[in-house]
PDB file of N, CA and C in Angstrom:
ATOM      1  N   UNK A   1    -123.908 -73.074 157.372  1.00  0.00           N
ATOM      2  CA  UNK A   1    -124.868 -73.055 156.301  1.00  0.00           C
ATOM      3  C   UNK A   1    -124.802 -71.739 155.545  1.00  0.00           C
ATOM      4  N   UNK A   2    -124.494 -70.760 156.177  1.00  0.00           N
ATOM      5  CA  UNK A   2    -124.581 -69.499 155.705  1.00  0.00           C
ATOM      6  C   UNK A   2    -123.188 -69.186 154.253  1.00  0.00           C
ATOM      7  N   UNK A   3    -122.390 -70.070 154.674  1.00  0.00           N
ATOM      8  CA  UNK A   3    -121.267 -69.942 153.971  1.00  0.00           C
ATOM      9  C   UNK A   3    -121.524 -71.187 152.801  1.00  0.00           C
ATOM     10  N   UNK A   4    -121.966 -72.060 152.651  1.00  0.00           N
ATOM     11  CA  UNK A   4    -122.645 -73.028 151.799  1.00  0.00           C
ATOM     12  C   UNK A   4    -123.178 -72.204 150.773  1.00  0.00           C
ATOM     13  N   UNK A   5    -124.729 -71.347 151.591  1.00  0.00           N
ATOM     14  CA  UNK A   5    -125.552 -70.282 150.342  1.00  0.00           C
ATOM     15  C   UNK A   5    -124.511 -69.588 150.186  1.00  0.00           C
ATOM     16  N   UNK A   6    -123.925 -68.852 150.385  1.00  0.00           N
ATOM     17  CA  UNK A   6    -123.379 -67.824 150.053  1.00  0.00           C
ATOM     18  C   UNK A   6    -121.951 -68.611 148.746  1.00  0.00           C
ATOM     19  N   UNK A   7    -121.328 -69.063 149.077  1.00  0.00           N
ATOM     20  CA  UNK A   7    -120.620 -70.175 148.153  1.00  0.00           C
ATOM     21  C   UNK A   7    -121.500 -70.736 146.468  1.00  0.00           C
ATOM     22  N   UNK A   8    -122.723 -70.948 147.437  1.00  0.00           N
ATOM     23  CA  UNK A   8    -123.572 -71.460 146.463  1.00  0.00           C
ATOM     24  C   UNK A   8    -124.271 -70.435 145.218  1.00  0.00           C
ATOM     25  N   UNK A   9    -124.228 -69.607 145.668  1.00  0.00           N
ATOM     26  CA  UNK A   9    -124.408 -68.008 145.110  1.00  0.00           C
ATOM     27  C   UNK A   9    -123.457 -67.850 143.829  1.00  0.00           C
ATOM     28  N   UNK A  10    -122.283 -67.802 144.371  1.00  0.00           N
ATOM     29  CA  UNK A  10    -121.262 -67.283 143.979  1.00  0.00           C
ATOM     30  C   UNK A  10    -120.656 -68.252 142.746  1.00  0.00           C
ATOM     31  N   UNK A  11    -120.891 -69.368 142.484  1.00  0.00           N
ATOM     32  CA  UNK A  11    -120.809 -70.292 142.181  1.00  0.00           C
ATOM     33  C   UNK A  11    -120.932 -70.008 140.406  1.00  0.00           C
ATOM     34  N   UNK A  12    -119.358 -70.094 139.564  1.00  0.00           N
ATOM     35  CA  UNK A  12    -119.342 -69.597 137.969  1.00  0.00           C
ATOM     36  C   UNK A  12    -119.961 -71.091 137.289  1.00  0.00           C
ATOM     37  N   UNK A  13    -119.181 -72.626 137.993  1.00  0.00           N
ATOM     38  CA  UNK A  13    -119.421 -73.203 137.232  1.00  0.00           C
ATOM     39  C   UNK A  13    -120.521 -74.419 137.888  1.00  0.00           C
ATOM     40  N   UNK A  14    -121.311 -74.290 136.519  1.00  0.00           N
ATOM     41  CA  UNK A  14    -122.302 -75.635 136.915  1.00  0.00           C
ATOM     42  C   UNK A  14    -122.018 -77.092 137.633  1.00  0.00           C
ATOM     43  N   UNK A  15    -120.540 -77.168 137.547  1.00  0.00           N
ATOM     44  CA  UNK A  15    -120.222 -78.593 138.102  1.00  0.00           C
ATOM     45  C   UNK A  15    -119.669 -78.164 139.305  1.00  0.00           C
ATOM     46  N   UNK A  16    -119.299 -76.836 139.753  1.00  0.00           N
ATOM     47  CA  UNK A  16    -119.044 -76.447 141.105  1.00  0.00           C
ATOM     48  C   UNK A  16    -120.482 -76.045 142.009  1.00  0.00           C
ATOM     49  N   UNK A  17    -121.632 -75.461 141.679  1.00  0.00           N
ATOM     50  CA  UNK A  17    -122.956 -75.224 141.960  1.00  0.00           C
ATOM     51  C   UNK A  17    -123.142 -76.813 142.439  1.00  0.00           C
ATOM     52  N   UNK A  18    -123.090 -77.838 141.362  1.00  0.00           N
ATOM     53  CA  UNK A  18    -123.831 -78.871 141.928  1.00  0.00           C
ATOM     54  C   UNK A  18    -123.140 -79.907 143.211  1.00  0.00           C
ATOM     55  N   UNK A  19    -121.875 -79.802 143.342  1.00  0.00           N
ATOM     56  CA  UNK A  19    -120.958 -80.200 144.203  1.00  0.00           C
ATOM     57  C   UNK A  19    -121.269 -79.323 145.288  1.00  0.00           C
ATOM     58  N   UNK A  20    -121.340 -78.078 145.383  1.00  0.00           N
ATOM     59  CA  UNK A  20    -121.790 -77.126 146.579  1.00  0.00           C
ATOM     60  C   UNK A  20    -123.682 -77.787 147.148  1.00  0.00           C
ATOM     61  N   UNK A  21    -124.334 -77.475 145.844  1.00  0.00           N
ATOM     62  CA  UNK A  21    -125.971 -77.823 146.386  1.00  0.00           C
ATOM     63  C   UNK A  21    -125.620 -79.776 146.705  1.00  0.00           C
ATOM     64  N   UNK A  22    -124.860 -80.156 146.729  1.00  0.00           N
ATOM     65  CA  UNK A  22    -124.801 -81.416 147.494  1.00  0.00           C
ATOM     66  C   UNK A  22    -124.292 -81.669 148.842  1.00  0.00           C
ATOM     67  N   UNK A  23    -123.206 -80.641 149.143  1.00  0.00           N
ATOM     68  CA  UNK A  23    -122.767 -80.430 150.399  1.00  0.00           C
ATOM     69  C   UNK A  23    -124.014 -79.594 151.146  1.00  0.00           C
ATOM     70  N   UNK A  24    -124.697 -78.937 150.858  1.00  0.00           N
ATOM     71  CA  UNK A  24    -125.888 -78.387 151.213  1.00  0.00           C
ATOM     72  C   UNK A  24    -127.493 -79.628 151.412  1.00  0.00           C
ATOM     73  N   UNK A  25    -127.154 -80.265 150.632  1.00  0.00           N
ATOM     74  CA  UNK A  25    -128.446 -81.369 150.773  1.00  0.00           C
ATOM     75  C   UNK A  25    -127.599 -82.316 151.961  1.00  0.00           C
ATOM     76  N   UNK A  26    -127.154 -82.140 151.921  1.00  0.00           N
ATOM     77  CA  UNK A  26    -125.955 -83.751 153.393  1.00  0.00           C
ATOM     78  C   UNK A  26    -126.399 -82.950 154.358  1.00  0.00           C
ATOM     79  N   UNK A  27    -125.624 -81.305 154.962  1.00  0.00           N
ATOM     80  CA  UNK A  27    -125.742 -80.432 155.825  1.00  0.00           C
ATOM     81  C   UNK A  27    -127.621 -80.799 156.590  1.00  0.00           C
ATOM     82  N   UNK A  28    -128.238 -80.257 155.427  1.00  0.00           N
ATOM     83  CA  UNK A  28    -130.012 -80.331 155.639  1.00  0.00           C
ATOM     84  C   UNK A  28    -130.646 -81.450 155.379  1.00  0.00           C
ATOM     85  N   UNK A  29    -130.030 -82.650 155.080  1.00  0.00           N
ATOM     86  CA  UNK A  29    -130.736 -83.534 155.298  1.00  0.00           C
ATOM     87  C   UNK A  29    -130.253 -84.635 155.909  1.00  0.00           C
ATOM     88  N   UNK A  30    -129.196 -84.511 156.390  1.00  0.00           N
ATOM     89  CA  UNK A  30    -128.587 -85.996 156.964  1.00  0.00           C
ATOM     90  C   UNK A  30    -127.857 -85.137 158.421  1.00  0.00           C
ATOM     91  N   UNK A  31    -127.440 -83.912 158.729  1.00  0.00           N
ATOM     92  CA  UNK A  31    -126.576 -83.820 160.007  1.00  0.00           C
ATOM     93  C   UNK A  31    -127.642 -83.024 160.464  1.00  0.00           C
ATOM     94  N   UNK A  32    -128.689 -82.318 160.057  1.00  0.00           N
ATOM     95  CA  UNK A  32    -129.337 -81.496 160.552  1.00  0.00           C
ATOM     96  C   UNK A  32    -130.097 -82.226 161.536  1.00  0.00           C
ATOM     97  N   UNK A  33    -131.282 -83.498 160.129  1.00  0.00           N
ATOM     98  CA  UNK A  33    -131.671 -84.538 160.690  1.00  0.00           C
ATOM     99  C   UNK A  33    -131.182 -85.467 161.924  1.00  0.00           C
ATOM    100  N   UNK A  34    -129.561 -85.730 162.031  1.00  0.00           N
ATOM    101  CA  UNK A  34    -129.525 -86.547 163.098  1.00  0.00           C
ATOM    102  C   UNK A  34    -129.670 -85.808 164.962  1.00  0.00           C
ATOM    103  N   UNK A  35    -128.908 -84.600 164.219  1.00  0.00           N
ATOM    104  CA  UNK A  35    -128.765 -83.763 165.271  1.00  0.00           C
ATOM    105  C   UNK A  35    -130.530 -83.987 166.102  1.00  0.00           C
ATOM    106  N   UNK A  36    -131.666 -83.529 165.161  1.00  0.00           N
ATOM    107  CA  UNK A  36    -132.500 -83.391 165.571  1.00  0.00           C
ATOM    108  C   UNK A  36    -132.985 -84.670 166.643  1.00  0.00           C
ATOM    109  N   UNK A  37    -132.589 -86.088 165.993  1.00  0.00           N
ATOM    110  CA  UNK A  37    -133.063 -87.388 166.277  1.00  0.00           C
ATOM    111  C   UNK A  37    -132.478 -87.103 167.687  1.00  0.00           C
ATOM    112  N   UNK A  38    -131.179 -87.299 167.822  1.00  0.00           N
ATOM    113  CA  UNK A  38    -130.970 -86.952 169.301  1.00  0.00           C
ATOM    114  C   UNK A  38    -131.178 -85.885 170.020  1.00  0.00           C
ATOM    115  N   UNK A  39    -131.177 -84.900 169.475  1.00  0.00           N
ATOM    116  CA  UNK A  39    -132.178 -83.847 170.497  1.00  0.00           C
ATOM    117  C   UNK A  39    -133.366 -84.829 171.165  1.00  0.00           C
ATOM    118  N   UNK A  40    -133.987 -85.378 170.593  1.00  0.00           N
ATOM    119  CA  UNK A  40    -135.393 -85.913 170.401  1.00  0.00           C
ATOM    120  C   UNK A  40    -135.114 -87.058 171.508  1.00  0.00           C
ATOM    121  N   UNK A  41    -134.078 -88.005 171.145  1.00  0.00           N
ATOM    122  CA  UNK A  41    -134.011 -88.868 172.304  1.00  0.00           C
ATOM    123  C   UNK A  41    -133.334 -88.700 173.412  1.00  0.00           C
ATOM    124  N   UNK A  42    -133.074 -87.217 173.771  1.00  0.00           N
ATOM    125  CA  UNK A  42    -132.029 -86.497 175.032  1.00  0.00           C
ATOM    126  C   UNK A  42    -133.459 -86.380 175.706  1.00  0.00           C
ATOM    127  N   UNK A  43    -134.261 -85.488 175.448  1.00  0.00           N
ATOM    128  CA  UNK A  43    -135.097 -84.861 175.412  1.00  0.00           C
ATOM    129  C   UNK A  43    -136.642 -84.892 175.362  1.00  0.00           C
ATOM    130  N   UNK A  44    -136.973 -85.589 174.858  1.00  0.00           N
ATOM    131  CA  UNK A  44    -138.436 -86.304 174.671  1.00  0.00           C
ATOM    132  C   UNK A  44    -138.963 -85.114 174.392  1.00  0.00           C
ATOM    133  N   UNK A  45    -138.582 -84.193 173.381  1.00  0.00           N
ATOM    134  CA  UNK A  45    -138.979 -83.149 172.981  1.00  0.00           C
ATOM    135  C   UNK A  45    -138.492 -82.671 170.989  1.00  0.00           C
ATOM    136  N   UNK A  46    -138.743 -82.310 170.206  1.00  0.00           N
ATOM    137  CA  UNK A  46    -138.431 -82.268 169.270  1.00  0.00           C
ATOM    138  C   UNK A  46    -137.486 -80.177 169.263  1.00  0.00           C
ATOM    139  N   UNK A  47    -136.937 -80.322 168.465  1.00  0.00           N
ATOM    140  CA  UNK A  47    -135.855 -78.935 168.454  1.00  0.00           C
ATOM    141  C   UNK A  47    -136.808 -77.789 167.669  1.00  0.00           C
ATOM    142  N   UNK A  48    -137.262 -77.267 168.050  1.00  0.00           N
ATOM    143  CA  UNK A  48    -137.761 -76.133 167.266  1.00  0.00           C
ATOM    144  C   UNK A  48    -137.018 -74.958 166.495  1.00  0.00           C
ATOM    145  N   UNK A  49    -135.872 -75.036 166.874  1.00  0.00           N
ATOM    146  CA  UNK A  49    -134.664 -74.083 166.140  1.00  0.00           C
ATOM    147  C   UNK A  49    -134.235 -74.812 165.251  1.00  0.00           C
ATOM    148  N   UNK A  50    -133.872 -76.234 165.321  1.00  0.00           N
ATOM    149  CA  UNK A  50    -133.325 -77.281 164.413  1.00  0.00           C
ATOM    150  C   UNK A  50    -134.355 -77.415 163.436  1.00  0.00           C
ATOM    151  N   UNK A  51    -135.726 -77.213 163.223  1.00  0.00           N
ATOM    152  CA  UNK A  51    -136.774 -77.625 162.585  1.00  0.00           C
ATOM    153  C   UNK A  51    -136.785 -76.523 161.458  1.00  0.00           C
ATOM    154  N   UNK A  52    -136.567 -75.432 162.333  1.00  0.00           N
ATOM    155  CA  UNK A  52    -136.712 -73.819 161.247  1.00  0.00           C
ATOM    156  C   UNK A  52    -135.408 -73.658 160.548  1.00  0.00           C
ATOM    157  N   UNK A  53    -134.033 -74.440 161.254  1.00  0.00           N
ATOM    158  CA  UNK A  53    -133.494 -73.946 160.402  1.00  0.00           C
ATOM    159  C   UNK A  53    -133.039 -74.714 159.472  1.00  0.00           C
ATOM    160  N   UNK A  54    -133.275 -76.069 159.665  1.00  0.00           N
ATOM    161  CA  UNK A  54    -133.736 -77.037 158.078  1.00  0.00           C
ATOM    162  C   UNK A  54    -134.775 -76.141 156.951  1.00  0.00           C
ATOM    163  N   UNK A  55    -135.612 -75.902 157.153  1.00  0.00           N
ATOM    164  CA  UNK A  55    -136.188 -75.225 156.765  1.00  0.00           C
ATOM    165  C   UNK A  55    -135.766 -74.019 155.794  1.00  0.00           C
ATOM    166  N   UNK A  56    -135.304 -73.174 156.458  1.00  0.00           N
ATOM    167  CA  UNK A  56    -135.108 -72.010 156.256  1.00  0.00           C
ATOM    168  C   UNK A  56    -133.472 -72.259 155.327  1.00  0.00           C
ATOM    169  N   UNK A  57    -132.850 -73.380 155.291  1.00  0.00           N
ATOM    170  CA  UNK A  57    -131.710 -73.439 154.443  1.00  0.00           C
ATOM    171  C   UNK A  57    -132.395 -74.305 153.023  1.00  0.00           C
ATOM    172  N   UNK A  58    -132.979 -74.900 153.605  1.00  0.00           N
ATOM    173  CA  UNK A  58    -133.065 -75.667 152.276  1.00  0.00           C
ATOM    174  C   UNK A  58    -134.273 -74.932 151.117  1.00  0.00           C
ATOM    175  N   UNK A  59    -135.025 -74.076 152.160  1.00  0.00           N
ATOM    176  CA  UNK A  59    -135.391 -73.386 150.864  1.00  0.00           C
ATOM    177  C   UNK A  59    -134.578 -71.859 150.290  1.00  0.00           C
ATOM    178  N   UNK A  60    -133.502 -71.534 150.970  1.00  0.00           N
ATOM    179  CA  UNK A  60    -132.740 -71.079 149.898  1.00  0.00           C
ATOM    180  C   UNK A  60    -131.864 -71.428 149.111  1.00  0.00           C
ATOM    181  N   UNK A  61    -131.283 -72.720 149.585  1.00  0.00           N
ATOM    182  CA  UNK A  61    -130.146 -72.998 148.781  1.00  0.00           C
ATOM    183  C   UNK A  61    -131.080 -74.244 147.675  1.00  0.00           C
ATOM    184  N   UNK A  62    -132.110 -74.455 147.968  1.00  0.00           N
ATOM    185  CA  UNK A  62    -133.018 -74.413 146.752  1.00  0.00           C
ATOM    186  C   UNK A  62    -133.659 -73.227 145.528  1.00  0.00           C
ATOM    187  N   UNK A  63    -133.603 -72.306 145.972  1.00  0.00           N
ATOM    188  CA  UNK A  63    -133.825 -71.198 145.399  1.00  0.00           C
ATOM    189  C   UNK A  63    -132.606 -70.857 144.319  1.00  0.00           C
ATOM    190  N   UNK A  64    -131.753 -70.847 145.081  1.00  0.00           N
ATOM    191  CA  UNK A  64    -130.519 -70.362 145.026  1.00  0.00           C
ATOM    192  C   UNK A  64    -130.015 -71.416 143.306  1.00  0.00           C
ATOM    193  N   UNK A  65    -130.592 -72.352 143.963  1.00  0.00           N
ATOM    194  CA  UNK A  65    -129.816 -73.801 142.749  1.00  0.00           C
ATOM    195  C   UNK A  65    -130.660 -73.796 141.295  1.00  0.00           C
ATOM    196  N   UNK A  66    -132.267 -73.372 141.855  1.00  0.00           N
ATOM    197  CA  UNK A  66    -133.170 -72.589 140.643  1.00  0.00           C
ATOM    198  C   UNK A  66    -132.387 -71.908 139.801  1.00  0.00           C
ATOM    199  N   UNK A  67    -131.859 -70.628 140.627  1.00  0.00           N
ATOM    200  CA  UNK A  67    -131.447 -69.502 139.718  1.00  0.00           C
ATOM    201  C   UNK A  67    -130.340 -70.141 138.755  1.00  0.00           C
ATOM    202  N   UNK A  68    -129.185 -71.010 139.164  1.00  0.00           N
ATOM    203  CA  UNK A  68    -128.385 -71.641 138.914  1.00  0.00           C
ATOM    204  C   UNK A  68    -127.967 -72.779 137.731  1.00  0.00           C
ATOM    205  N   UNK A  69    -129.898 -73.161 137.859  1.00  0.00           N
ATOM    206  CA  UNK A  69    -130.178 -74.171 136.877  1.00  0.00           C
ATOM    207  C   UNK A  69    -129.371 -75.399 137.278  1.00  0.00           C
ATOM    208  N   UNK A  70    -129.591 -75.974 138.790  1.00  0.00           N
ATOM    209  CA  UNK A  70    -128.269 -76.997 139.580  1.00  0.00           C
ATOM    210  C   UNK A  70    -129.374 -77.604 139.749  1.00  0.00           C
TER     211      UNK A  70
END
């Protein structure tokens, strides 16, 4: 993820920003998510690291896509 924002940052063109903030929405919302689901059914417990760090990516590489105008 770290290399996503940071990619996502760096990012000259608008049609490369939005191809990056999409590989970033899959990452945080579809592998983060499943990961979590099975934590959840290993476990009968929900991931508290997995929770923060959905979190904690998607509101920068939301931020990030602000500045970007993505």
């Amino acid at each position: 993820m770290e290399s996503v924002i940071e990619s996502l940052s760096k990012a000259k063109m608008p049609s490369k920003a939005r191809f990056i903030k999409g590989n970033s929405n899959f990452i945080v919302d579809k592998v983060i998510v499943v990961a979590q689901e099975k934590y959840t059914s290993i476990t009968g417990q929900k991931c508290h690291k997995l929770i923060d760090l959905r979190a904690k990516y998607q509101a920068k590489a939301d931020s990030i896509a602000k500045l970007q105008n993505v």
